[in-house]
PDB file of N, CA and C in Angstrom:
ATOM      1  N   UNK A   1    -159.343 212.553 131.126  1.00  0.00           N
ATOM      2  CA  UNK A   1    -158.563 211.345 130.967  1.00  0.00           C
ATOM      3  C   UNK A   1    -159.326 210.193 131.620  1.00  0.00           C
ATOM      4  N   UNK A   2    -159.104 209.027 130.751  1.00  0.00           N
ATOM      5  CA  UNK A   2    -159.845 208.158 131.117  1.00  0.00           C
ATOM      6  C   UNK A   2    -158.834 206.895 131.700  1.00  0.00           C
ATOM      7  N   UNK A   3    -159.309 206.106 132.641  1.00  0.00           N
ATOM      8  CA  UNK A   3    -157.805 204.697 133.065  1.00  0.00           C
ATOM      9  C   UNK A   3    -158.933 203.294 132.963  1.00  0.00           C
ATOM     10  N   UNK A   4    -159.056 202.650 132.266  1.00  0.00           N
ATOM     11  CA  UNK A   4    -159.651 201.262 131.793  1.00  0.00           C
ATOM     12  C   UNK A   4    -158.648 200.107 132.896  1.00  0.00           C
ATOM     13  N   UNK A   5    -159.354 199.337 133.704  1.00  0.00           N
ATOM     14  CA  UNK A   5    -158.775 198.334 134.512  1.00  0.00           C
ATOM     15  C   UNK A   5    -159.744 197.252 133.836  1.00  0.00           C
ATOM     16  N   UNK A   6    -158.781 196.149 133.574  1.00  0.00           N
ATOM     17  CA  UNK A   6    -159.660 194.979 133.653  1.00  0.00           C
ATOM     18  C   UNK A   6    -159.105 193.513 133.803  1.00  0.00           C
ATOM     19  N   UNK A   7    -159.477 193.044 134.948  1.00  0.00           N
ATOM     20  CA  UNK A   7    -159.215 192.112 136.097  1.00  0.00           C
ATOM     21  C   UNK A   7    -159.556 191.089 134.973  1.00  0.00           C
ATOM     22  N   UNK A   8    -158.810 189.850 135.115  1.00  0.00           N
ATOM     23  CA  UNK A   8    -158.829 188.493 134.288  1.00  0.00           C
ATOM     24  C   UNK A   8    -158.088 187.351 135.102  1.00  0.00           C
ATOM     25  N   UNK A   9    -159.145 186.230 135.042  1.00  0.00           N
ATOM     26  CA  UNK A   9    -159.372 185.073 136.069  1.00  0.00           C
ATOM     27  C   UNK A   9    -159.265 183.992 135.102  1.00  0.00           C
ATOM     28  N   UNK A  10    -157.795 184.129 134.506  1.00  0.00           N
ATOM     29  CA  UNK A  10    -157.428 182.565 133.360  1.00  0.00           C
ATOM     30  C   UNK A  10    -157.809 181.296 134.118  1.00  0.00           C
ATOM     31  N   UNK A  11    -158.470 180.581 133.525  1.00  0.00           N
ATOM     32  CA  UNK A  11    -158.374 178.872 133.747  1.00  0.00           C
ATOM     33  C   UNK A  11    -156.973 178.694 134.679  1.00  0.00           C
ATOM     34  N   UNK A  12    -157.003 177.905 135.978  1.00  0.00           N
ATOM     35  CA  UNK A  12    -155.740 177.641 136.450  1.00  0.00           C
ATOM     36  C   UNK A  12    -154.976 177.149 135.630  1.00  0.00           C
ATOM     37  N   UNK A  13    -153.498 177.394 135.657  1.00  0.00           N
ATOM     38  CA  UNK A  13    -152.236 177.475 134.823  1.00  0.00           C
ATOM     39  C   UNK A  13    -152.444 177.891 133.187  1.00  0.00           C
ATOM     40  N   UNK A  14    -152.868 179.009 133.131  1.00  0.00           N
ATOM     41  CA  UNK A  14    -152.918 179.543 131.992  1.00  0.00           C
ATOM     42  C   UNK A  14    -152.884 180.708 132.048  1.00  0.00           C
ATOM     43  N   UNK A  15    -152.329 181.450 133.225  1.00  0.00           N
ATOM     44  CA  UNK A  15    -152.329 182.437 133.241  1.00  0.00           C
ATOM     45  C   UNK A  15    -150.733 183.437 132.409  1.00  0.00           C
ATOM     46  N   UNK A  16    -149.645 182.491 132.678  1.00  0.00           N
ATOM     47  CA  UNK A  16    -148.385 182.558 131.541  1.00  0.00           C
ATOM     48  C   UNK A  16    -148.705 182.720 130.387  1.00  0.00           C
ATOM     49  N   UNK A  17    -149.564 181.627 129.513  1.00  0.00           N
ATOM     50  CA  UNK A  17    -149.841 181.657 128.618  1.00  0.00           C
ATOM     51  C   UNK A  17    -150.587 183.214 127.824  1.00  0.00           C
ATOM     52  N   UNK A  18    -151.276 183.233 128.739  1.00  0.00           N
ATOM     53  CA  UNK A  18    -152.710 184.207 128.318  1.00  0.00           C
ATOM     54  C   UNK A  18    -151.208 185.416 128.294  1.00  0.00           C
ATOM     55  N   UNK A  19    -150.540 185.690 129.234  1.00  0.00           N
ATOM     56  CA  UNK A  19    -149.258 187.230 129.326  1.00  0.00           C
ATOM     57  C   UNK A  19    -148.441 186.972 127.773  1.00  0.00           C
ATOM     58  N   UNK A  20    -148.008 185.827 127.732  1.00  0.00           N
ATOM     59  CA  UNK A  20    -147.870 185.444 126.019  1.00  0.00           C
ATOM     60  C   UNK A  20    -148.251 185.711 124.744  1.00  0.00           C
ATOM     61  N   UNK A  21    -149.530 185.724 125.266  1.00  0.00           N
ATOM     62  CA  UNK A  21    -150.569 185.978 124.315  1.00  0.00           C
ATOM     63  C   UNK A  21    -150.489 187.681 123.620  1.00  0.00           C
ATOM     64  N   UNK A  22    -150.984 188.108 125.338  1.00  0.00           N
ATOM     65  CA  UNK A  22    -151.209 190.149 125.174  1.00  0.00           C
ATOM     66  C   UNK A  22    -149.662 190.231 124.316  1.00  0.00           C
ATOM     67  N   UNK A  23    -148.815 189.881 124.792  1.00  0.00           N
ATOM     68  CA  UNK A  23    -147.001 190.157 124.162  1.00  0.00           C
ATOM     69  C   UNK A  23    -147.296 189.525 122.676  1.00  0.00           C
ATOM     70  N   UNK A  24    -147.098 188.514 122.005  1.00  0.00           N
ATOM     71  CA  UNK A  24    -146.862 188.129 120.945  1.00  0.00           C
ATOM     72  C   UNK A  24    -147.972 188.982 120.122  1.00  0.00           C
ATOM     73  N   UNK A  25    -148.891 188.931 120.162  1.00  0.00           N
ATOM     74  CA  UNK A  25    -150.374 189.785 119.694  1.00  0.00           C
ATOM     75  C   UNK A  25    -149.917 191.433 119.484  1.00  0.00           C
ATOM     76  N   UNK A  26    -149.323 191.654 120.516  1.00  0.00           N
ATOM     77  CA  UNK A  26    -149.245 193.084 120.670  1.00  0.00           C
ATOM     78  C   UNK A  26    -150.718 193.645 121.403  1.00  0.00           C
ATOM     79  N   UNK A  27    -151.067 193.825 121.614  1.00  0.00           N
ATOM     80  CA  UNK A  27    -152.412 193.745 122.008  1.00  0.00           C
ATOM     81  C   UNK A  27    -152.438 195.150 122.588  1.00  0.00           C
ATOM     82  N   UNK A  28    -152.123 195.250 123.476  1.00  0.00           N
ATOM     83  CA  UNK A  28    -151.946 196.924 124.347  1.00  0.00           C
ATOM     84  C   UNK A  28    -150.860 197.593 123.426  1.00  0.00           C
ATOM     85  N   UNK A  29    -150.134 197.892 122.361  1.00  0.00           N
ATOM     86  CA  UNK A  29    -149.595 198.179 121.710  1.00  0.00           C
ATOM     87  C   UNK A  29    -150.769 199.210 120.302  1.00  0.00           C
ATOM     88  N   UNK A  30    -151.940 197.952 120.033  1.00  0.00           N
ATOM     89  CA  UNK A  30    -152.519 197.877 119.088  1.00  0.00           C
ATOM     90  C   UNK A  30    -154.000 198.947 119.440  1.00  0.00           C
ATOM     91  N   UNK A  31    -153.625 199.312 120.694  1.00  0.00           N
ATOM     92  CA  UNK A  31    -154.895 199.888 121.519  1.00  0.00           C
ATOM     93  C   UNK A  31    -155.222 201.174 121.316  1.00  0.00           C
ATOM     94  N   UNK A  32    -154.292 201.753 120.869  1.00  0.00           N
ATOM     95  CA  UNK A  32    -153.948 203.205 120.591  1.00  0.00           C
ATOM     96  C   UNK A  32    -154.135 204.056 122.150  1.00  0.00           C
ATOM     97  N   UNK A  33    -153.763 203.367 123.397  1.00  0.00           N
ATOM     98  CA  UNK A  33    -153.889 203.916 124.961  1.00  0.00           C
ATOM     99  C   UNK A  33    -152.518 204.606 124.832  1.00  0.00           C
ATOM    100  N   UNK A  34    -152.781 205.688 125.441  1.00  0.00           N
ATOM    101  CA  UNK A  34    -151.404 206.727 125.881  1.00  0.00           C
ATOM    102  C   UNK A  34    -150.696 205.773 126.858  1.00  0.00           C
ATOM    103  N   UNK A  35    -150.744 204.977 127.850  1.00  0.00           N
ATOM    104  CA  UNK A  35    -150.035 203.951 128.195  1.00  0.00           C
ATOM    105  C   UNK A  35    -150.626 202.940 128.933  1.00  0.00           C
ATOM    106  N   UNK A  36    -150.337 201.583 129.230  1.00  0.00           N
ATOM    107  CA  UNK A  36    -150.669 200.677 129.681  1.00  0.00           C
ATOM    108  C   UNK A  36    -149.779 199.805 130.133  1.00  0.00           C
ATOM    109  N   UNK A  37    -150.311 198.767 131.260  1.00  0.00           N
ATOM    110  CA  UNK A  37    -149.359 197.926 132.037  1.00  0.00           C
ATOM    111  C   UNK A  37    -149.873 196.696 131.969  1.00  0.00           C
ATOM    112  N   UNK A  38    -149.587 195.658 132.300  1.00  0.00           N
ATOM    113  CA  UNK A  38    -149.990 194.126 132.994  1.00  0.00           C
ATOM    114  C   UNK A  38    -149.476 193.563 134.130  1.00  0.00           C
ATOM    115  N   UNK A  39    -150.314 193.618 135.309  1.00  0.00           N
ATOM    116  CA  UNK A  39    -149.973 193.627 136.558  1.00  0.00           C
ATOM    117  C   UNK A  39    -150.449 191.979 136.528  1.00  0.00           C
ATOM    118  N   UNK A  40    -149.635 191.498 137.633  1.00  0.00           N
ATOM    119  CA  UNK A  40    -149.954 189.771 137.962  1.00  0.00           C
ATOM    120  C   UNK A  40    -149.835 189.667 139.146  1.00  0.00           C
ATOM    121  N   UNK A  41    -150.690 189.127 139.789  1.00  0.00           N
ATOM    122  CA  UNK A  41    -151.207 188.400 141.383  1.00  0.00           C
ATOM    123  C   UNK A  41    -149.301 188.060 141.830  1.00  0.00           C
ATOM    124  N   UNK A  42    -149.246 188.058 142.724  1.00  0.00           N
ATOM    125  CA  UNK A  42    -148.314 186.997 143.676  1.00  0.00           C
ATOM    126  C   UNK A  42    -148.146 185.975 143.487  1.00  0.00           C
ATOM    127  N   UNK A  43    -149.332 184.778 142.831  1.00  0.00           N
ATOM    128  CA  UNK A  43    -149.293 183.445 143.231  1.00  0.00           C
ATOM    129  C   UNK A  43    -149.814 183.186 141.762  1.00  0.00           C
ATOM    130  N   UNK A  44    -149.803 184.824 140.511  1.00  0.00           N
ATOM    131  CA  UNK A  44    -149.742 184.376 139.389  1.00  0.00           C
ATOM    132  C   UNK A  44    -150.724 183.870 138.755  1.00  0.00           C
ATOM    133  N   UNK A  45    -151.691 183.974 139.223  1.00  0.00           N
ATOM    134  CA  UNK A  45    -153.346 183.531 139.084  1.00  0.00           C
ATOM    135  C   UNK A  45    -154.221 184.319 138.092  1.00  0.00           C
ATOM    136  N   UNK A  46    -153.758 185.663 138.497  1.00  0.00           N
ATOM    137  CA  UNK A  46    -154.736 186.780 138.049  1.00  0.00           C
ATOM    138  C   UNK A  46    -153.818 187.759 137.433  1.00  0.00           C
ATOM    139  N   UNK A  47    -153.976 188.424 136.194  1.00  0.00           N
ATOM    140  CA  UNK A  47    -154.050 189.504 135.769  1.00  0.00           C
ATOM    141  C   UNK A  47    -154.814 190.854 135.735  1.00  0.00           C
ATOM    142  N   UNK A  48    -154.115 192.093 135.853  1.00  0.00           N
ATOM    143  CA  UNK A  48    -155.185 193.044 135.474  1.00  0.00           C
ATOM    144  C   UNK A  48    -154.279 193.959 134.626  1.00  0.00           C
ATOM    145  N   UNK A  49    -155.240 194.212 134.003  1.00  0.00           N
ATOM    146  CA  UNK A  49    -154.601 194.982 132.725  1.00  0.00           C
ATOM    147  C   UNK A  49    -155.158 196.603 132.573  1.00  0.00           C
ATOM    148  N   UNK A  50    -154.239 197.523 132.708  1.00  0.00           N
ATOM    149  CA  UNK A  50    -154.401 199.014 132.926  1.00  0.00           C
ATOM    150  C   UNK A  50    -154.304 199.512 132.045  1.00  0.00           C
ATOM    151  N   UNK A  51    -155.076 201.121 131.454  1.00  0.00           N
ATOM    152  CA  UNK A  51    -154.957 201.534 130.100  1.00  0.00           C
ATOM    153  C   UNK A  51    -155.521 202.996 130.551  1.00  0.00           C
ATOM    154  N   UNK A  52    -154.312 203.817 130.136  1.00  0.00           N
ATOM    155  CA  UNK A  52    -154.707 205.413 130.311  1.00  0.00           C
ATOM    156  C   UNK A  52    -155.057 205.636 128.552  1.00  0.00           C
ATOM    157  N   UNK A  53    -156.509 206.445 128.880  1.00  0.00           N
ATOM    158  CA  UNK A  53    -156.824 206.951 127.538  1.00  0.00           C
ATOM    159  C   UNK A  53    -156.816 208.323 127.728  1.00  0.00           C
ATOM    160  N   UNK A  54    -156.742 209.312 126.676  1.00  0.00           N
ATOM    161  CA  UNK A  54    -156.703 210.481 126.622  1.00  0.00           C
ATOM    162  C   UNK A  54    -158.359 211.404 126.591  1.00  0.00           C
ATOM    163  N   UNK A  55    -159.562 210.076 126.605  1.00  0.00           N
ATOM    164  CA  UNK A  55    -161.149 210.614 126.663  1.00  0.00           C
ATOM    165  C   UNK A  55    -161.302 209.386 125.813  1.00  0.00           C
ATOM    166  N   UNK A  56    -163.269 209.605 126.268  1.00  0.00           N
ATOM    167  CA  UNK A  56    -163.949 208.526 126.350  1.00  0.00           C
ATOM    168  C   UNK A  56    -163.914 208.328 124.938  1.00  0.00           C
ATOM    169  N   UNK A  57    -163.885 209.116 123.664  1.00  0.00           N
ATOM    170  CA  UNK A  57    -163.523 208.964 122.315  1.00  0.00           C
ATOM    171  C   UNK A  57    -162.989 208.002 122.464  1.00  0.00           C
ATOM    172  N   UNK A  58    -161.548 207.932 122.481  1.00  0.00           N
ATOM    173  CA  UNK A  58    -160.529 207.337 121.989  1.00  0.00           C
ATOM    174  C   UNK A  58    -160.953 205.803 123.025  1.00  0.00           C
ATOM    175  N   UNK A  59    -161.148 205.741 123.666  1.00  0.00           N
ATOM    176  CA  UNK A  59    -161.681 203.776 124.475  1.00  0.00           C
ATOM    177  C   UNK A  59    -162.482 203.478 123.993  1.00  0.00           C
ATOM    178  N   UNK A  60    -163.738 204.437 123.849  1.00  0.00           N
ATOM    179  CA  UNK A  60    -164.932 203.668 122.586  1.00  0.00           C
ATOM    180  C   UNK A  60    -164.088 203.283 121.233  1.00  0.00           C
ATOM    181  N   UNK A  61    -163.475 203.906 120.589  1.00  0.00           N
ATOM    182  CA  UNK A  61    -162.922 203.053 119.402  1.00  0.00           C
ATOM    183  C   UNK A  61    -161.851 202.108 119.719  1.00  0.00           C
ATOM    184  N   UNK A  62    -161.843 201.910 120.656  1.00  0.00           N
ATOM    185  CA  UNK A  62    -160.632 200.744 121.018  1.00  0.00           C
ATOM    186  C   UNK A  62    -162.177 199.657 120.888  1.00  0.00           C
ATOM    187  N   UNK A  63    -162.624 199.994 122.063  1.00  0.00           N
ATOM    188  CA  UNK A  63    -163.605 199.039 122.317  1.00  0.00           C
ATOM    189  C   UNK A  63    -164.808 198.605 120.778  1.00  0.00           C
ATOM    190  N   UNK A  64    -164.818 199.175 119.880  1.00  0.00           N
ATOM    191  CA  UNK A  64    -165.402 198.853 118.905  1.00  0.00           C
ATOM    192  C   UNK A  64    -165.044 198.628 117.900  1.00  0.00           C
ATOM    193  N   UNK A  65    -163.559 198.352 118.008  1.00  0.00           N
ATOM    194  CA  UNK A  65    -162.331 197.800 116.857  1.00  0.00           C
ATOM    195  C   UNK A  65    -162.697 196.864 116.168  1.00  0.00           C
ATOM    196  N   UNK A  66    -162.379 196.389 115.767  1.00  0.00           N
ATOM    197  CA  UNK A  66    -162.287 195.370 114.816  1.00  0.00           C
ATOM    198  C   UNK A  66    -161.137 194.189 115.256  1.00  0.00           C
ATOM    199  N   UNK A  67    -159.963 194.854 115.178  1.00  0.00           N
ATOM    200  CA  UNK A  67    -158.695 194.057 115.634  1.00  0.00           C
ATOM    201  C   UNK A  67    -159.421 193.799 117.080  1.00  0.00           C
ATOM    202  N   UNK A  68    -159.524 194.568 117.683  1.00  0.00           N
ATOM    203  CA  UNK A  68    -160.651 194.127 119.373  1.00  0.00           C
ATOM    204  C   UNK A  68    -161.146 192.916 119.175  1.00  0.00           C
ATOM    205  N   UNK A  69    -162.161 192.773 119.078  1.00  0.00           N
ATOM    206  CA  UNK A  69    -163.128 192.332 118.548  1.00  0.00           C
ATOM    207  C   UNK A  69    -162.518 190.561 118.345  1.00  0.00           C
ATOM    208  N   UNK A  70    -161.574 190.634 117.409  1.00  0.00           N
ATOM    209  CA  UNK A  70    -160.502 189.248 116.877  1.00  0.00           C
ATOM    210  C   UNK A  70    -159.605 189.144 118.091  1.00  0.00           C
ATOM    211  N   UNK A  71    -158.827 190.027 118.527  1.00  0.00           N
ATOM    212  CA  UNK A  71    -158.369 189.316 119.673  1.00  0.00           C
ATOM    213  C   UNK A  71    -159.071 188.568 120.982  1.00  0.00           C
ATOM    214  N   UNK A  72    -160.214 189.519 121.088  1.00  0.00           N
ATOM    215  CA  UNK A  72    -161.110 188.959 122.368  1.00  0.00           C
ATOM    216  C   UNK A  72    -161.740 187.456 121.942  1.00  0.00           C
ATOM    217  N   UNK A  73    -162.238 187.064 120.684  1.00  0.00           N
ATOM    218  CA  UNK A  73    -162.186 185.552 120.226  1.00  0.00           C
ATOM    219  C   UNK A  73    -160.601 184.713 120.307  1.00  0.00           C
ATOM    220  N   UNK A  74    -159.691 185.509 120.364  1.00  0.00           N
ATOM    221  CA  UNK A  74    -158.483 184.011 120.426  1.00  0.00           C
ATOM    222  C   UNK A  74    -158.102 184.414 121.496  1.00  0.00           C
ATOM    223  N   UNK A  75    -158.674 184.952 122.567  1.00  0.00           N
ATOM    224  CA  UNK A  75    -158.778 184.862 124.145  1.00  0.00           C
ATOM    225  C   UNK A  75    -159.501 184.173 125.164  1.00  0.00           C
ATOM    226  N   UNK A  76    -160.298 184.153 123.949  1.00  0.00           N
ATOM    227  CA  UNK A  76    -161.503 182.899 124.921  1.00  0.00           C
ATOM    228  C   UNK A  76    -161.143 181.596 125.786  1.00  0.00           C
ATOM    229  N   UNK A  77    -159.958 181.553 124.663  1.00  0.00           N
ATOM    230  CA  UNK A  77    -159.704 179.882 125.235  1.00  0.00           C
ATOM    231  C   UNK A  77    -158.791 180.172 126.448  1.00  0.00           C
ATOM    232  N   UNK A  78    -159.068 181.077 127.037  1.00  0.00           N
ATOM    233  CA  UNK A  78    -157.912 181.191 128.293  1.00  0.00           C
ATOM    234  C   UNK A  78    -158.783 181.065 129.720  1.00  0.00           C
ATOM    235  N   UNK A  79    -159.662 181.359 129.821  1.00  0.00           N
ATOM    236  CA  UNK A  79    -161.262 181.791 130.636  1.00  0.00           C
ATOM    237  C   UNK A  79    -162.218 180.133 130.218  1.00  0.00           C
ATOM    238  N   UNK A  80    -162.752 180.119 131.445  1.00  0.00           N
ATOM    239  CA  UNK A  80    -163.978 178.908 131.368  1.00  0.00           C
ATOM    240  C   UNK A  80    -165.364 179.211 132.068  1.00  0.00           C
ATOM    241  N   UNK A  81    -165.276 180.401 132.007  1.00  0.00           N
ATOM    242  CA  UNK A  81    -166.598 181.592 132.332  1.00  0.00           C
ATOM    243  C   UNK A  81    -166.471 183.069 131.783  1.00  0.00           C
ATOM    244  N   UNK A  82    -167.652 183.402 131.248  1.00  0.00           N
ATOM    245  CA  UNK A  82    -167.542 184.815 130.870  1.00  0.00           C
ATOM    246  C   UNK A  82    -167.242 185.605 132.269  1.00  0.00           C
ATOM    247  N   UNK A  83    -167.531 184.919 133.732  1.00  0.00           N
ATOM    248  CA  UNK A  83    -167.700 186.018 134.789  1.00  0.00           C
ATOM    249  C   UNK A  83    -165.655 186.135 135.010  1.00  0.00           C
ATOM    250  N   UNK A  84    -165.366 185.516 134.003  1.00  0.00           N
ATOM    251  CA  UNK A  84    -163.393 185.381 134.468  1.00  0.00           C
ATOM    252  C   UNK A  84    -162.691 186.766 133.921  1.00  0.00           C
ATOM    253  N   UNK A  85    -163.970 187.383 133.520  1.00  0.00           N
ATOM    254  CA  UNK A  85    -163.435 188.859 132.965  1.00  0.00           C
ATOM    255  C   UNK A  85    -164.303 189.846 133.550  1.00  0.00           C
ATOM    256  N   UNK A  86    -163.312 190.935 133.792  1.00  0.00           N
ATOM    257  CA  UNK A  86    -164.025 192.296 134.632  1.00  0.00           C
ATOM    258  C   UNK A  86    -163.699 193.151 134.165  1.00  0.00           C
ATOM    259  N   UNK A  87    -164.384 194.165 133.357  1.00  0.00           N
ATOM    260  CA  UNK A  87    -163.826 195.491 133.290  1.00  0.00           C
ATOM    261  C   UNK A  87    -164.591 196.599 133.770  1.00  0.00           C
ATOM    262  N   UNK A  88    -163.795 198.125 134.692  1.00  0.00           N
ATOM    263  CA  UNK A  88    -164.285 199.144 134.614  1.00  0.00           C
ATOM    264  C   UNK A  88    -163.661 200.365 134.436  1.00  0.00           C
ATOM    265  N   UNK A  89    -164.111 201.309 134.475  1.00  0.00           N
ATOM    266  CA  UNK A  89    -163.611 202.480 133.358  1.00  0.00           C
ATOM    267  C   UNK A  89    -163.926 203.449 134.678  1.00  0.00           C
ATOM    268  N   UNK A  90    -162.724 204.152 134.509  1.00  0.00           N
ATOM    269  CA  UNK A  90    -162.497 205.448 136.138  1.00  0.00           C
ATOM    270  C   UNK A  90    -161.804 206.269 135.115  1.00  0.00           C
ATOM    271  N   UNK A  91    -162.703 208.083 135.496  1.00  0.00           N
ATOM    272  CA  UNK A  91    -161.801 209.056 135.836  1.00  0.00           C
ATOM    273  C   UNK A  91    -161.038 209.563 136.684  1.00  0.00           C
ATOM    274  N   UNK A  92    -160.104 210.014 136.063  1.00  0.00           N
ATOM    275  CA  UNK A  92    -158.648 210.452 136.727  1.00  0.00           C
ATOM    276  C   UNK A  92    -158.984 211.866 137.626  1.00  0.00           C
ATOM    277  N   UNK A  93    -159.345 211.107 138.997  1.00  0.00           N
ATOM    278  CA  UNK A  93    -159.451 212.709 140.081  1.00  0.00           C
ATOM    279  C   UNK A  93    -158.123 213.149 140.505  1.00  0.00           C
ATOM    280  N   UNK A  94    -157.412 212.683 140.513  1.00  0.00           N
ATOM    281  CA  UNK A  94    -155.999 213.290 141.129  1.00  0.00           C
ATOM    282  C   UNK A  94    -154.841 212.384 140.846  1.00  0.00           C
ATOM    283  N   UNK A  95    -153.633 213.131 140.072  1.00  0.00           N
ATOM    284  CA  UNK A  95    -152.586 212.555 140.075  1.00  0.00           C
ATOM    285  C   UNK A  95    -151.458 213.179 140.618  1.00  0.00           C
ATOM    286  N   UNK A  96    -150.070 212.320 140.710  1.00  0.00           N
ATOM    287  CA  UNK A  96    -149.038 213.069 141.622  1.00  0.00           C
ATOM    288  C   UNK A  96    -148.117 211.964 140.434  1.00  0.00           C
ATOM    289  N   UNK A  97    -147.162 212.864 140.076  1.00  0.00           N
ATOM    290  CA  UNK A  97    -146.315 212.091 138.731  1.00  0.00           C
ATOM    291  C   UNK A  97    -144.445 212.899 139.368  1.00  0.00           C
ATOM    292  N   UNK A  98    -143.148 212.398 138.827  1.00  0.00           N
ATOM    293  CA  UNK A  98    -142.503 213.006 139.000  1.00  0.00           C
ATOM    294  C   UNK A  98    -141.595 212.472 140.060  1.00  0.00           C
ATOM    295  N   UNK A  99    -142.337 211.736 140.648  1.00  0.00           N
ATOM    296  CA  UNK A  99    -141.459 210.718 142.049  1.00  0.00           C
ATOM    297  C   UNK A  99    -140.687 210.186 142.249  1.00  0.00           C
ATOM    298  N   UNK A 100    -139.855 209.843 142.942  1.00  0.00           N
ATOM    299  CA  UNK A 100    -138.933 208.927 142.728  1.00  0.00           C
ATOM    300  C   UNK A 100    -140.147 207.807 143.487  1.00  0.00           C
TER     301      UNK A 100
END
């Protein structure tokens, strides 16, 4: 199992917008990830966006989509540096599920 994090540094006050965006788009919906979240800073600045894949298969074809590909162009305008995006890709050493 694979978990995709990737940290995003919107243009100040565009960070609403850009959560708008992933929602209306569908975007993590469209990913085919066994599940995913959108976590936001405190002060609302920053996003990071989480994605459990089931193996490195299935994220390479996310990542070489097509629909990918088109959303990451009508994302641009949210970012005013390529360095406003981070992604990295971790295997799953240990989980504990079941919790309250």
């Amino acid at each position: 199992m694979k978990i995709s994090v990737l940290t995003l540094h919107p243009t100040p006050g565009m960070a609403g917008e850009l959560l708008a965006f992933y929602r209306r788009r569908q975007i993590l919906e469209a990913s085919g990830a066994l599940e995913f979240r959108i976590l936001t800073s405190e002060d609302a600045q920053e996003l990071v966006v989480t994605a459990v894949w089931p193996d490195m298969a299935a994220y390479s074809a996310w990542q070489q989509s097509p629909r990918r590909a088109e959303l990451a162009e009508g994302m641009a305008r949210f970012f005013s540096s390529p360095d406003a995006v981070h992604s990295q890709l971790f295997d799953v050493a240990h989980t504990v599920s079941g919790r309250p």
